[in-house]
PDB file of N, CA and C in Angstrom:
ATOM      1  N   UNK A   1       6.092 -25.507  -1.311  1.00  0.00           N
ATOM      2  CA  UNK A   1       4.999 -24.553  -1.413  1.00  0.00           C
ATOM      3  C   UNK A   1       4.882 -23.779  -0.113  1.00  0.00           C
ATOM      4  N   UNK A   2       4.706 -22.348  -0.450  1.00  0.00           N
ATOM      5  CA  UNK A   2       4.753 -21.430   0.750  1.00  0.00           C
ATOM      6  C   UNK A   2       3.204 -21.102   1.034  1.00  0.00           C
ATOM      7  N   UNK A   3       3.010 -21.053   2.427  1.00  0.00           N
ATOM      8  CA  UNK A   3       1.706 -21.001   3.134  1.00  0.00           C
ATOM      9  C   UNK A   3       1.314 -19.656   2.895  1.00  0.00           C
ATOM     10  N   UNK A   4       0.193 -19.079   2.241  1.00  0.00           N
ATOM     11  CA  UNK A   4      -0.217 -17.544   2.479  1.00  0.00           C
ATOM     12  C   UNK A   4      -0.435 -17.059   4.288  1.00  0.00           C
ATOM     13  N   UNK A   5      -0.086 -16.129   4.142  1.00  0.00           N
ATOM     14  CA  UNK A   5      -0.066 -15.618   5.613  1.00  0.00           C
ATOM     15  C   UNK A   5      -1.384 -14.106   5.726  1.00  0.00           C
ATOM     16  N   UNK A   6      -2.223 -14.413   6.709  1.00  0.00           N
ATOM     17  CA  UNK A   6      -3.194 -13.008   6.795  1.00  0.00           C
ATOM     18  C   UNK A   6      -2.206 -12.096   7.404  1.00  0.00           C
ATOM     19  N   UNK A   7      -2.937 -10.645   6.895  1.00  0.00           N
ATOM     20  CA  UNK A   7      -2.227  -9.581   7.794  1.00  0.00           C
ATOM     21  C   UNK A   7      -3.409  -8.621   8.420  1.00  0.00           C
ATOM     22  N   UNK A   8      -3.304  -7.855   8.996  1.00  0.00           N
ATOM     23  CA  UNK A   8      -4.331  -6.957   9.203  1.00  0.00           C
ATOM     24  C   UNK A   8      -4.223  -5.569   9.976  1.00  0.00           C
ATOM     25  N   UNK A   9      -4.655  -4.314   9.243  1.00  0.00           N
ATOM     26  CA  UNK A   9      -4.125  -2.979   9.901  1.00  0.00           C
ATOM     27  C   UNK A   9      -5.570  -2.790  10.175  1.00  0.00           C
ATOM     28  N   UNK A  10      -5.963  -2.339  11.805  1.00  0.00           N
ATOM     29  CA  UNK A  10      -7.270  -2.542  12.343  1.00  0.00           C
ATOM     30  C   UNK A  10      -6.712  -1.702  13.475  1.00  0.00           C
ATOM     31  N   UNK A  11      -8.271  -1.095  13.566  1.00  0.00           N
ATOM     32  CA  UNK A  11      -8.226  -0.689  15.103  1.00  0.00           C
ATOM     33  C   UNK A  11      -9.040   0.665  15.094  1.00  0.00           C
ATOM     34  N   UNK A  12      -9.409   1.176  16.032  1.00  0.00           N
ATOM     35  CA  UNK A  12     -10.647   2.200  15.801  1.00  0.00           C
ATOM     36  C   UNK A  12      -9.582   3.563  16.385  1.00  0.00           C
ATOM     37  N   UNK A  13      -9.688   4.575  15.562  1.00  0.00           N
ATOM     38  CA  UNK A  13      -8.756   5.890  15.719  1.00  0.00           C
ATOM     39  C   UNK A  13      -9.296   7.322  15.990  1.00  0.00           C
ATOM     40  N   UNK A  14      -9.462   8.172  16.570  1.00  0.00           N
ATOM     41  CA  UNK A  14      -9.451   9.626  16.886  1.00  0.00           C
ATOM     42  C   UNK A  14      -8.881  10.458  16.136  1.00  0.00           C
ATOM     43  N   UNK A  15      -9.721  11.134  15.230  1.00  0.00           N
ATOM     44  CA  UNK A  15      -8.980  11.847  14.298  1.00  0.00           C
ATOM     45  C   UNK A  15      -9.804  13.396  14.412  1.00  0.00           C
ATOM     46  N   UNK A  16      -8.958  14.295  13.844  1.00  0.00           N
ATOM     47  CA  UNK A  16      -9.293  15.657  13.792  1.00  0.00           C
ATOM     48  C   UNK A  16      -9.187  15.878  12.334  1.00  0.00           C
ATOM     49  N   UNK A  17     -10.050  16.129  11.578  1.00  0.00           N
ATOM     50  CA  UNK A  17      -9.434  16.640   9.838  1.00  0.00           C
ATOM     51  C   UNK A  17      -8.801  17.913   9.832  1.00  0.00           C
ATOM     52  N   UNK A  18      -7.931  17.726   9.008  1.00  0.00           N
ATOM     53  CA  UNK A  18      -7.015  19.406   8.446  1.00  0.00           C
ATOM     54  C   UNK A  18      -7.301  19.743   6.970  1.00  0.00           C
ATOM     55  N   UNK A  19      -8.663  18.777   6.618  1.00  0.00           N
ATOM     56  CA  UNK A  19      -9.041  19.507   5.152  1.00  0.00           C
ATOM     57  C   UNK A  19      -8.988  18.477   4.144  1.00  0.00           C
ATOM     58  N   UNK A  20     -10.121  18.275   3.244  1.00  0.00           N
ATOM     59  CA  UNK A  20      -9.704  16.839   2.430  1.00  0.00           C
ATOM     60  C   UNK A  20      -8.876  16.648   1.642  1.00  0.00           C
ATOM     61  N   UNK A  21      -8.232  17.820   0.866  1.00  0.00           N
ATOM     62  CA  UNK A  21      -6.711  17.703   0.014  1.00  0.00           C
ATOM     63  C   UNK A  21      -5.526  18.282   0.951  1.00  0.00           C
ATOM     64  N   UNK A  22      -5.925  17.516   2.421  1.00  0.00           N
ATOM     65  CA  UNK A  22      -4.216  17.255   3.184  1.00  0.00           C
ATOM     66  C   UNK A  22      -4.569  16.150   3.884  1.00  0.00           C
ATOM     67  N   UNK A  23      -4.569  15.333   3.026  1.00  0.00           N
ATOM     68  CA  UNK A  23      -4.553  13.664   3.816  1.00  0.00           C
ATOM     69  C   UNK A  23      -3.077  13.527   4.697  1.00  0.00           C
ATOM     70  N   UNK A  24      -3.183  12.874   5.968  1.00  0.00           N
ATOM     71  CA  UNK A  24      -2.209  12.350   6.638  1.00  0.00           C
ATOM     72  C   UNK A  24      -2.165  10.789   7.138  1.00  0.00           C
ATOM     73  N   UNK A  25      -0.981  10.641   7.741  1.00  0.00           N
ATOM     74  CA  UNK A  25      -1.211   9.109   8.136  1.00  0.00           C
ATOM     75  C   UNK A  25      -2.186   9.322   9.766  1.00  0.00           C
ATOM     76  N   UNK A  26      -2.865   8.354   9.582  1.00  0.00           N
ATOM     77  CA  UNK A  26      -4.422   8.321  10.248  1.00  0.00           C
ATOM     78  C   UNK A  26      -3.636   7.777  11.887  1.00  0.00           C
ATOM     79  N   UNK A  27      -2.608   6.539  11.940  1.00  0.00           N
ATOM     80  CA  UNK A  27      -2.048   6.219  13.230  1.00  0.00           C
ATOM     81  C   UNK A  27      -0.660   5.392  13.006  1.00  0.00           C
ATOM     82  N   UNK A  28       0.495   4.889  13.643  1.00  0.00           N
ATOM     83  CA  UNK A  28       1.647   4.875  12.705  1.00  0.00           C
ATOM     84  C   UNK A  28       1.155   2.987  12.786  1.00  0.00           C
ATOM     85  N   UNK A  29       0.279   2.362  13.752  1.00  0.00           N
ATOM     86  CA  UNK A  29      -0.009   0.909  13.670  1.00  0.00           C
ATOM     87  C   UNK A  29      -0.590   0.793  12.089  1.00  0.00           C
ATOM     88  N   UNK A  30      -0.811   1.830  11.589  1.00  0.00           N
ATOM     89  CA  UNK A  30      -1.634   1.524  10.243  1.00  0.00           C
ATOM     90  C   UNK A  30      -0.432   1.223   9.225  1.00  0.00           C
ATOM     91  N   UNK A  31       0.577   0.890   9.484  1.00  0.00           N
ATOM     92  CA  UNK A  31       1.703   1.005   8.312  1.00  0.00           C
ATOM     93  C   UNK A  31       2.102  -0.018   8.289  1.00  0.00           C
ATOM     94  N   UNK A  32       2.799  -0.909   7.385  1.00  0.00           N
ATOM     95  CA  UNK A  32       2.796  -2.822   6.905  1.00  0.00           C
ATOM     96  C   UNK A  32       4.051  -2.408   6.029  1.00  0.00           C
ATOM     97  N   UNK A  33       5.351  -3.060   5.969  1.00  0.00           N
ATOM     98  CA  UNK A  33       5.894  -3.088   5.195  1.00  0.00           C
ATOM     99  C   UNK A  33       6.299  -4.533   4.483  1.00  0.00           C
ATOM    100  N   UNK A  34       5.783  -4.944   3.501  1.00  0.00           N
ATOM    101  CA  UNK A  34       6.278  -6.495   2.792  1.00  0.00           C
ATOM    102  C   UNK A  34       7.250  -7.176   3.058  1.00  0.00           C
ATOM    103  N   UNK A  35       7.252  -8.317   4.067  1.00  0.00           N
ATOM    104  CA  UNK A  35       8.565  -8.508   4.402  1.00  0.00           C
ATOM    105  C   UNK A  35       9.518  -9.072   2.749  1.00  0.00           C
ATOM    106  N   UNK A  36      10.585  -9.159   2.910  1.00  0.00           N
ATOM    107  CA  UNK A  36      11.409  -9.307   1.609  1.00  0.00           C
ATOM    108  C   UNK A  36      11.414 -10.556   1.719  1.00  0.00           C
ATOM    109  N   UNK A  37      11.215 -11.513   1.755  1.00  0.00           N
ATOM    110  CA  UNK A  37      11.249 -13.042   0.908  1.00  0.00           C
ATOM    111  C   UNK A  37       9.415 -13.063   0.333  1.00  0.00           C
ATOM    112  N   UNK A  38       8.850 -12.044   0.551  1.00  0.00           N
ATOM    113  CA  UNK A  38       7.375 -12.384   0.383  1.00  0.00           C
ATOM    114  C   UNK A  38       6.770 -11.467  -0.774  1.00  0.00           C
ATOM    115  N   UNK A  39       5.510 -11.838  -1.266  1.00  0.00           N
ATOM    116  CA  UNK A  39       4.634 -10.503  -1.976  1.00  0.00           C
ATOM    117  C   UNK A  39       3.617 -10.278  -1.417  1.00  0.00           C
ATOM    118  N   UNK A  40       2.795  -9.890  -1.259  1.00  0.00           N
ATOM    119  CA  UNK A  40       1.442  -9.009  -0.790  1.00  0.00           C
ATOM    120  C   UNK A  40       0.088  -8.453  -1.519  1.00  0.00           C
ATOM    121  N   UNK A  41      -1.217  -8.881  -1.586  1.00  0.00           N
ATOM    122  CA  UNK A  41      -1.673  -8.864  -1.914  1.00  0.00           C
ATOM    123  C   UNK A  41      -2.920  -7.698  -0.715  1.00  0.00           C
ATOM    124  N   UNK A  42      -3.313  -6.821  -1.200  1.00  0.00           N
ATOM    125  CA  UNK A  42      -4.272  -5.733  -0.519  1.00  0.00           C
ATOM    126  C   UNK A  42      -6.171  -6.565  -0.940  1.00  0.00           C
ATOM    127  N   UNK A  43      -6.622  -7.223   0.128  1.00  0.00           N
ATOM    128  CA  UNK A  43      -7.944  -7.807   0.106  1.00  0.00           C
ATOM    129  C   UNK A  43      -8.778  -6.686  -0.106  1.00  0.00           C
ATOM    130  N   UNK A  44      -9.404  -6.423   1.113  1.00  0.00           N
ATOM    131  CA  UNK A  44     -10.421  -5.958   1.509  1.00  0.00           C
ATOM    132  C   UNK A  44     -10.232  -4.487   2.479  1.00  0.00           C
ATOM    133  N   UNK A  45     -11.137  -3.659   2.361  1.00  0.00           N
ATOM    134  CA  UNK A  45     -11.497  -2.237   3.147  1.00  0.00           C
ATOM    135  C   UNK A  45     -12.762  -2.718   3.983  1.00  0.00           C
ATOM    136  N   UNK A  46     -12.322  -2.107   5.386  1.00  0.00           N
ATOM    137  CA  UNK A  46     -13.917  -1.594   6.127  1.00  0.00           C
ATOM    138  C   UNK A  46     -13.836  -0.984   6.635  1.00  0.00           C
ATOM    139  N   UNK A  47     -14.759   0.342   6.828  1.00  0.00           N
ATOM    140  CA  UNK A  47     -14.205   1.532   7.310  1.00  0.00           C
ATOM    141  C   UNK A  47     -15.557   2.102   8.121  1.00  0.00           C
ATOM    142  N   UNK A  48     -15.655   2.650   9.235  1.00  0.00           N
ATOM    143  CA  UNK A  48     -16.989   3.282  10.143  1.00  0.00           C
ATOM    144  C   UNK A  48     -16.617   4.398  10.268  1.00  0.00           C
ATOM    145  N   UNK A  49     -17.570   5.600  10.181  1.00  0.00           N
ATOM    146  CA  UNK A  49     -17.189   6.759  10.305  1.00  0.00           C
ATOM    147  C   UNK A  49     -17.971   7.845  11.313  1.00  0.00           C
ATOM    148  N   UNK A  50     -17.731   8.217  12.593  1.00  0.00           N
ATOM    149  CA  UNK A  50     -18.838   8.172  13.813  1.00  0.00           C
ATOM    150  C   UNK A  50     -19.093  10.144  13.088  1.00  0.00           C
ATOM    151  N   UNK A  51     -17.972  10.753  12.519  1.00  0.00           N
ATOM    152  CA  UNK A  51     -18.312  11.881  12.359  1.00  0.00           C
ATOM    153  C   UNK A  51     -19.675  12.067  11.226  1.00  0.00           C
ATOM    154  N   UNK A  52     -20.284  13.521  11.278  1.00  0.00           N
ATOM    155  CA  UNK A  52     -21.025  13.651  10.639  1.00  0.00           C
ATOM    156  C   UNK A  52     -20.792  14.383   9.279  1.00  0.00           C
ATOM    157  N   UNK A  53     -19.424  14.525   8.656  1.00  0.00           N
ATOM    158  CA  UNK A  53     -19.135  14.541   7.778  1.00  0.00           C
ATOM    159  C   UNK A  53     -18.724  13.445   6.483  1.00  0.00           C
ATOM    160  N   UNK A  54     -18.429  13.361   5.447  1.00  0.00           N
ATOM    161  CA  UNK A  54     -17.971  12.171   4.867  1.00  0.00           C
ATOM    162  C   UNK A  54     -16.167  12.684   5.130  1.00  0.00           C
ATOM    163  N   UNK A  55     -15.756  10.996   5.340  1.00  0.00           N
ATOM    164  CA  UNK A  55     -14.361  11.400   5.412  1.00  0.00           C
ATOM    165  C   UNK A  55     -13.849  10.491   4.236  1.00  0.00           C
ATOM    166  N   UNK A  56     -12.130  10.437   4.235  1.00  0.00           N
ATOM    167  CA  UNK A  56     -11.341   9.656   3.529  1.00  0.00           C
ATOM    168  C   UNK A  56     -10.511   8.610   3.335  1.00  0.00           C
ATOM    169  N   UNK A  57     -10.473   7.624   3.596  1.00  0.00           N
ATOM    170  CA  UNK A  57      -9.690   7.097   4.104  1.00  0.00           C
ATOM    171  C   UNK A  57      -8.855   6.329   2.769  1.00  0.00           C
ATOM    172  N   UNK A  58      -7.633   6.596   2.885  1.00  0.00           N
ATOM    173  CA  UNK A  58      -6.369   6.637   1.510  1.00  0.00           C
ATOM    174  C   UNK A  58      -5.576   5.337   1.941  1.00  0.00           C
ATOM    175  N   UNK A  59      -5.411   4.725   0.845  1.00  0.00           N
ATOM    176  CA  UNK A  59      -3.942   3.520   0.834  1.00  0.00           C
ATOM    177  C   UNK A  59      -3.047   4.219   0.107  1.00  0.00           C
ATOM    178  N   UNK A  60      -2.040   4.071   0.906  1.00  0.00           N
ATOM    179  CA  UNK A  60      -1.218   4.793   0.432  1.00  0.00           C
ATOM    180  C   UNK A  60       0.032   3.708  -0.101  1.00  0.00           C
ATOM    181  N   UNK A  61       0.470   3.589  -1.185  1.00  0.00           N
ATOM    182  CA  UNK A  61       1.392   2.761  -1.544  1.00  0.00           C
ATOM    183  C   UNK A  61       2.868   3.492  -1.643  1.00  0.00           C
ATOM    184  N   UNK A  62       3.931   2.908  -0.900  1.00  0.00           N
ATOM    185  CA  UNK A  62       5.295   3.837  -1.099  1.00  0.00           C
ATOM    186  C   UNK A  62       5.016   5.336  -1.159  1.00  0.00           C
ATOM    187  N   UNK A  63       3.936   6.370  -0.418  1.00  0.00           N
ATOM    188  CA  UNK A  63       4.032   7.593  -0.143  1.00  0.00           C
ATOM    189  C   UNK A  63       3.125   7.923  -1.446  1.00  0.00           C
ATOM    190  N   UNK A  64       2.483   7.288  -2.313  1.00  0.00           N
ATOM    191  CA  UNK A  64       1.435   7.465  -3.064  1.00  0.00           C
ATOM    192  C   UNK A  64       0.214   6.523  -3.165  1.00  0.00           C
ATOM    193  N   UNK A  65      -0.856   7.791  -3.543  1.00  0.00           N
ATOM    194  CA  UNK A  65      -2.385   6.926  -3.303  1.00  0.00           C
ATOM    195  C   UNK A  65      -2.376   5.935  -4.358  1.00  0.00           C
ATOM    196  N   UNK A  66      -2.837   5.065  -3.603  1.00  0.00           N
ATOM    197  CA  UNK A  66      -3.206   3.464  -4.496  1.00  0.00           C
ATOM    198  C   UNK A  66      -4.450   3.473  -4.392  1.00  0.00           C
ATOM    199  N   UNK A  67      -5.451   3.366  -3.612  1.00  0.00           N
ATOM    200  CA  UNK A  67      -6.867   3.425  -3.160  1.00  0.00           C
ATOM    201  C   UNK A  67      -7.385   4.374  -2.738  1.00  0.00           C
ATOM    202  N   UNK A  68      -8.509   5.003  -2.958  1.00  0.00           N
ATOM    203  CA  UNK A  68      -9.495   5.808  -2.229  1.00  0.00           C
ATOM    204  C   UNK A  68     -10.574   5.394  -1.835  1.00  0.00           C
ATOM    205  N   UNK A  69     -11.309   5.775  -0.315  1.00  0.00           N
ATOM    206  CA  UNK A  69     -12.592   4.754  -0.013  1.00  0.00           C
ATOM    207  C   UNK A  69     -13.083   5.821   0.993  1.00  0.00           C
ATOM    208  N   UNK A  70     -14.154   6.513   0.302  1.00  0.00           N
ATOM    209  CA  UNK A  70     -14.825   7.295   0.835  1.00  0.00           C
ATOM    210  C   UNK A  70     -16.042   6.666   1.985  1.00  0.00           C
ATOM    211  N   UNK A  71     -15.917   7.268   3.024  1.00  0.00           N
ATOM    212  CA  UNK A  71     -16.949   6.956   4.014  1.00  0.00           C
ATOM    213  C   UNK A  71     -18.076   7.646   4.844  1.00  0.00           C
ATOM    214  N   UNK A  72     -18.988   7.619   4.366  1.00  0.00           N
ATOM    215  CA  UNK A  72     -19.964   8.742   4.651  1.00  0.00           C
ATOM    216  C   UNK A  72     -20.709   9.031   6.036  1.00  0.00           C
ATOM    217  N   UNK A  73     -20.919  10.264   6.371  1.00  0.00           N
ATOM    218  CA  UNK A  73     -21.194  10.609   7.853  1.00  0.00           C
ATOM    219  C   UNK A  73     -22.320   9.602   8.232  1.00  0.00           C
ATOM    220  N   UNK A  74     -22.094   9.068   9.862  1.00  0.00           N
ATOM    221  CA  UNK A  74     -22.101   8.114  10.549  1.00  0.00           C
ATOM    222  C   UNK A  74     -22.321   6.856   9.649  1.00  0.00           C
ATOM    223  N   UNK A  75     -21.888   6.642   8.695  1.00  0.00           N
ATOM    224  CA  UNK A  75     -21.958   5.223   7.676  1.00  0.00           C
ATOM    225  C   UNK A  75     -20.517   4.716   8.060  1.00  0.00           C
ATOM    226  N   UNK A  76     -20.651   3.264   7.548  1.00  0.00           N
ATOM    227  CA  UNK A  76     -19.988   2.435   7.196  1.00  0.00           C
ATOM    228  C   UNK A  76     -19.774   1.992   5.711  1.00  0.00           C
ATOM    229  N   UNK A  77     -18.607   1.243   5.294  1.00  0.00           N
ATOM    230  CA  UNK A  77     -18.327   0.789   4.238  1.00  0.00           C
ATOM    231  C   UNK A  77     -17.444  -0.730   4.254  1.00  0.00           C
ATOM    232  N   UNK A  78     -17.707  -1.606   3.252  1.00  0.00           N
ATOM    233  CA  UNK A  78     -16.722  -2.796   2.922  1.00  0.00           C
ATOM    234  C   UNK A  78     -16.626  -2.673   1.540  1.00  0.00           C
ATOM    235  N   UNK A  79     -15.325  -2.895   1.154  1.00  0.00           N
ATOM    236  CA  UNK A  79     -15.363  -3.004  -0.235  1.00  0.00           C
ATOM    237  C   UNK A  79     -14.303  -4.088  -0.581  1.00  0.00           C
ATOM    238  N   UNK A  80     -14.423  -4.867  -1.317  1.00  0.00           N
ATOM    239  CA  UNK A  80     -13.837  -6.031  -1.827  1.00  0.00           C
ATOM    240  C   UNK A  80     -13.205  -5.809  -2.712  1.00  0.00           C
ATOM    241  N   UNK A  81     -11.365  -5.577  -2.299  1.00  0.00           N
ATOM    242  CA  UNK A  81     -11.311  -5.088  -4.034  1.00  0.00           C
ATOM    243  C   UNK A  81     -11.349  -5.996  -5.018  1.00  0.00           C
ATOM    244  N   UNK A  82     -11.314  -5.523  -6.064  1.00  0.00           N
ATOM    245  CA  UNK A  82     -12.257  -6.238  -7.486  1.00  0.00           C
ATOM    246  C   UNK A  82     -10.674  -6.676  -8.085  1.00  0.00           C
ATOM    247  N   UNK A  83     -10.084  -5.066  -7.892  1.00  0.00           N
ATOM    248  CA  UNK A  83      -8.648  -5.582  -8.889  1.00  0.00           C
ATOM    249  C   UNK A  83      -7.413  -5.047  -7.722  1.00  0.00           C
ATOM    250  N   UNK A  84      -6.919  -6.570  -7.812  1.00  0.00           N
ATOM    251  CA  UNK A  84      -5.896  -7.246  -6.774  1.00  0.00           C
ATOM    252  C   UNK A  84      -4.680  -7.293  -7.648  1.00  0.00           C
ATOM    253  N   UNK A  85      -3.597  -6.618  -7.023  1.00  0.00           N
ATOM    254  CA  UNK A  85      -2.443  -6.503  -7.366  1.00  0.00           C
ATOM    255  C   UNK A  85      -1.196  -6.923  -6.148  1.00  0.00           C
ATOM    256  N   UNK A  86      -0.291  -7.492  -6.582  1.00  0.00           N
ATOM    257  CA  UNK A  86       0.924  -8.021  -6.035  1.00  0.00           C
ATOM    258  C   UNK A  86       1.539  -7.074  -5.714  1.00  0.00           C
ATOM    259  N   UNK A  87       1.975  -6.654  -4.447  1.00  0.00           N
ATOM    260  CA  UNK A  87       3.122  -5.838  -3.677  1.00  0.00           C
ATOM    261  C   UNK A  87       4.300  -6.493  -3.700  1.00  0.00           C
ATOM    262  N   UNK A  88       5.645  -6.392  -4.693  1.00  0.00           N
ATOM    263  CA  UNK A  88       6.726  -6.778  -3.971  1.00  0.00           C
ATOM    264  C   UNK A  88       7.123  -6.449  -2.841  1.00  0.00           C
ATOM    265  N   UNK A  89       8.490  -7.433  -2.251  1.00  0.00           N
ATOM    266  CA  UNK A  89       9.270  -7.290  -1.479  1.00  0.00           C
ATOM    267  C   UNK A  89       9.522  -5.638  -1.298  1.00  0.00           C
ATOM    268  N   UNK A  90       9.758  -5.387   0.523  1.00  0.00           N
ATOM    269  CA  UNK A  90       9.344  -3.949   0.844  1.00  0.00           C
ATOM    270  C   UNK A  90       8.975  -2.776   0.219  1.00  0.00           C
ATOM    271  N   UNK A  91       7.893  -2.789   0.038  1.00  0.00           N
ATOM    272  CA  UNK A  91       6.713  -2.030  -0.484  1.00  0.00           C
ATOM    273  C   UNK A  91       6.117  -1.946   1.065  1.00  0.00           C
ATOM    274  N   UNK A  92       5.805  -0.432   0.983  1.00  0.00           N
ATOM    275  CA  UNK A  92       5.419   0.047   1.824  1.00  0.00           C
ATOM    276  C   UNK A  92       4.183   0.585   2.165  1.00  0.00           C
ATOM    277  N   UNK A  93       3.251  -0.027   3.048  1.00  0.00           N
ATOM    278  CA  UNK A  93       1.545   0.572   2.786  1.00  0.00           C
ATOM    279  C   UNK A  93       1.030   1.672   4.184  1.00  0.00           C
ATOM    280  N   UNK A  94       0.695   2.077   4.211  1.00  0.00           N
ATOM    281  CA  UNK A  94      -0.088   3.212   5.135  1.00  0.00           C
ATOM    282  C   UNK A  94      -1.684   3.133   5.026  1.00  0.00           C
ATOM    283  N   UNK A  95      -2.290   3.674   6.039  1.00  0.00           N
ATOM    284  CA  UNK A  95      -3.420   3.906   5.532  1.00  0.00           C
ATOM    285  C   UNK A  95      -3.748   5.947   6.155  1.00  0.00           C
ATOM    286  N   UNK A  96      -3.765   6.413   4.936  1.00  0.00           N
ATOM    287  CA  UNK A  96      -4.079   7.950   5.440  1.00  0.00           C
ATOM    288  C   UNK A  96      -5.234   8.260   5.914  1.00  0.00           C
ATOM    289  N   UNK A  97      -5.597   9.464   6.161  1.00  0.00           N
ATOM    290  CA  UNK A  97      -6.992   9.943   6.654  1.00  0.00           C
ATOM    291  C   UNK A  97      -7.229  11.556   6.101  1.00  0.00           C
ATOM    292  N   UNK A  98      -8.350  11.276   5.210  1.00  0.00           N
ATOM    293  CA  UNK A  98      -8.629  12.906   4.823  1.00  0.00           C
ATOM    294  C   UNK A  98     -10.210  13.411   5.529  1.00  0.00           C
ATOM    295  N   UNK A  99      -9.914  14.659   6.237  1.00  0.00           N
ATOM    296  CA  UNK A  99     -11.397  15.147   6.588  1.00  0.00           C
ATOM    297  C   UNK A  99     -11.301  16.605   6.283  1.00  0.00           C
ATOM    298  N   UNK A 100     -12.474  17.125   6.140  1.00  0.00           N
ATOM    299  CA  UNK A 100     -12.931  18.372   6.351  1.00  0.00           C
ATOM    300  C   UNK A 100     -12.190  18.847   7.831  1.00  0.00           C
ATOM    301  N   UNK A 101     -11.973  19.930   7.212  1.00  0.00           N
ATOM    302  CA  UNK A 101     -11.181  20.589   8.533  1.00  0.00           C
ATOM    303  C   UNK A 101     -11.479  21.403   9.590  1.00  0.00           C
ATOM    304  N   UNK A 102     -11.504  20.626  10.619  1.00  0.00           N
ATOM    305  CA  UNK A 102     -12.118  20.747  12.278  1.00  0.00           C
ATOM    306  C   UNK A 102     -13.044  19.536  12.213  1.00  0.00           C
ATOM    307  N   UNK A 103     -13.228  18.390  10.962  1.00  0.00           N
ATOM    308  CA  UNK A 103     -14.287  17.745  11.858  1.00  0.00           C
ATOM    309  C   UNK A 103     -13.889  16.455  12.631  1.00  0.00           C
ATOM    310  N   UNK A 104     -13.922  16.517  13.623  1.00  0.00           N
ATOM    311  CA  UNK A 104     -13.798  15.327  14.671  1.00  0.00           C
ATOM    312  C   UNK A 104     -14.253  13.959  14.950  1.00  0.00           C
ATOM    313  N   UNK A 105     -13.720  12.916  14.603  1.00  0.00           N
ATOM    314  CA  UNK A 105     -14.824  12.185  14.653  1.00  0.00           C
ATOM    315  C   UNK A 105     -13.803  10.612  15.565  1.00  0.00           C
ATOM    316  N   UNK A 106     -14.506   9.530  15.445  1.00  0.00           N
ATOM    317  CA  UNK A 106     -13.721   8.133  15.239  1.00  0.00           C
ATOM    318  C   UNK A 106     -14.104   7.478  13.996  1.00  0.00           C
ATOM    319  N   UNK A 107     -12.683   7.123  13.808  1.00  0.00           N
ATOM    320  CA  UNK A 107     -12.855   5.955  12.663  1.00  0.00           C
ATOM    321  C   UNK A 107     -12.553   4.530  12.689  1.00  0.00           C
ATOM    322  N   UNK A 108     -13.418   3.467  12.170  1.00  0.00           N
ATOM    323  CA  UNK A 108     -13.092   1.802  12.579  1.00  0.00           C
ATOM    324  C   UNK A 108     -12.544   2.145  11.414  1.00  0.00           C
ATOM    325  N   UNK A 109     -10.733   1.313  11.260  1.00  0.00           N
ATOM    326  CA  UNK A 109     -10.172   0.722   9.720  1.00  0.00           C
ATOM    327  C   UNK A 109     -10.335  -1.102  10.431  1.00  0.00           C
ATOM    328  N   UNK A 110     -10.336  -1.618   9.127  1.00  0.00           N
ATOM    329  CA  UNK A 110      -9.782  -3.114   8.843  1.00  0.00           C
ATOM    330  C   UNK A 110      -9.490  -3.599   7.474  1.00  0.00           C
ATOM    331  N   UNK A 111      -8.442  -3.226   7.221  1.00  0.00           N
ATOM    332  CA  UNK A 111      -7.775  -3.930   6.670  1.00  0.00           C
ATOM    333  C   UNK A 111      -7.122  -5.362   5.918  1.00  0.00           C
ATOM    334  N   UNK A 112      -7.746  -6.086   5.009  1.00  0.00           N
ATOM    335  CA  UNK A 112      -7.120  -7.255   5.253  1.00  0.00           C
ATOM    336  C   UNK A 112      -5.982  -7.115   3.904  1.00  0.00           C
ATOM    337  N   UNK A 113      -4.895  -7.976   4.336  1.00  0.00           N
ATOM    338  CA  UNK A 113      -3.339  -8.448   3.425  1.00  0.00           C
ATOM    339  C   UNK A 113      -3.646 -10.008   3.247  1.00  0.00           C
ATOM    340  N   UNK A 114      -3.178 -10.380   2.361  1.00  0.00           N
ATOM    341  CA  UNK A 114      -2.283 -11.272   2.410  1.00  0.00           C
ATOM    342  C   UNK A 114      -1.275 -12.045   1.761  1.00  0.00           C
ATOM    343  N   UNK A 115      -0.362 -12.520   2.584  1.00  0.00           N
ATOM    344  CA  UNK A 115       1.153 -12.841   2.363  1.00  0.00           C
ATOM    345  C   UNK A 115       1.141 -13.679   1.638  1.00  0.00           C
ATOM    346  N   UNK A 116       2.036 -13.763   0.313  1.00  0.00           N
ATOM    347  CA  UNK A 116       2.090 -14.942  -0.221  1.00  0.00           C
ATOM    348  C   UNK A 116       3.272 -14.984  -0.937  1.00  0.00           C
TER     349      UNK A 116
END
């Protein structure tokens, strides 16, 4: 029997928006690829948003959105996802960033994985 392993893409980021339908990758630490003897399971979102706009923050699965988790000016969010799905072997995750364009802000991500 194989031990589940935590993962976690975290860390508070400086972002500039270029507009909410041109999401980009938010920082390149935000990117996890499944190692290949393993699968992957996507927990939990928490997201702080210091700008005074609502921003976006996207999972991006293999270069397409899997999740959307909107975060509203100076709010926070956690969301638990409800429906948990298995990442095979290298599957590739990101986390993007969509804002209104020019607005400036910081964003807390955390992320939780885990390996199993």
């Amino acid at each position: 029997m194989r031990d589940s392993v935590p993962q976690f893409l975290q860390g508070v980021f400086e972002f500039v928006g270029a507009g909410l339908d041109k999401p980009r990758l938010l920082h390149e630490k935000l990117s996890y690829i499944v190692p290949p003897d393993r699968r992957t399971q996507p927990i939990y979102f928490r997201g702080g948003n210091s700008s005074g706009e609502m921003i976006i923050a996207i999972l991006m699965r293999d270069g397409a959105p899997m999740r959307y988790f909107a975060i509203g000016s100076k709010a926070g969010t956690h969301v638990p996802l409800a429906v948990v799905e298995d990442l095979p072997p290298d599957t590739r995750i990101d986390i993007f960033l969509a804002a209104p364009g020019g607005v400036a802000g910081f964003i807390m991500v955390d992320v939780g994985l885990v390996e199993i």
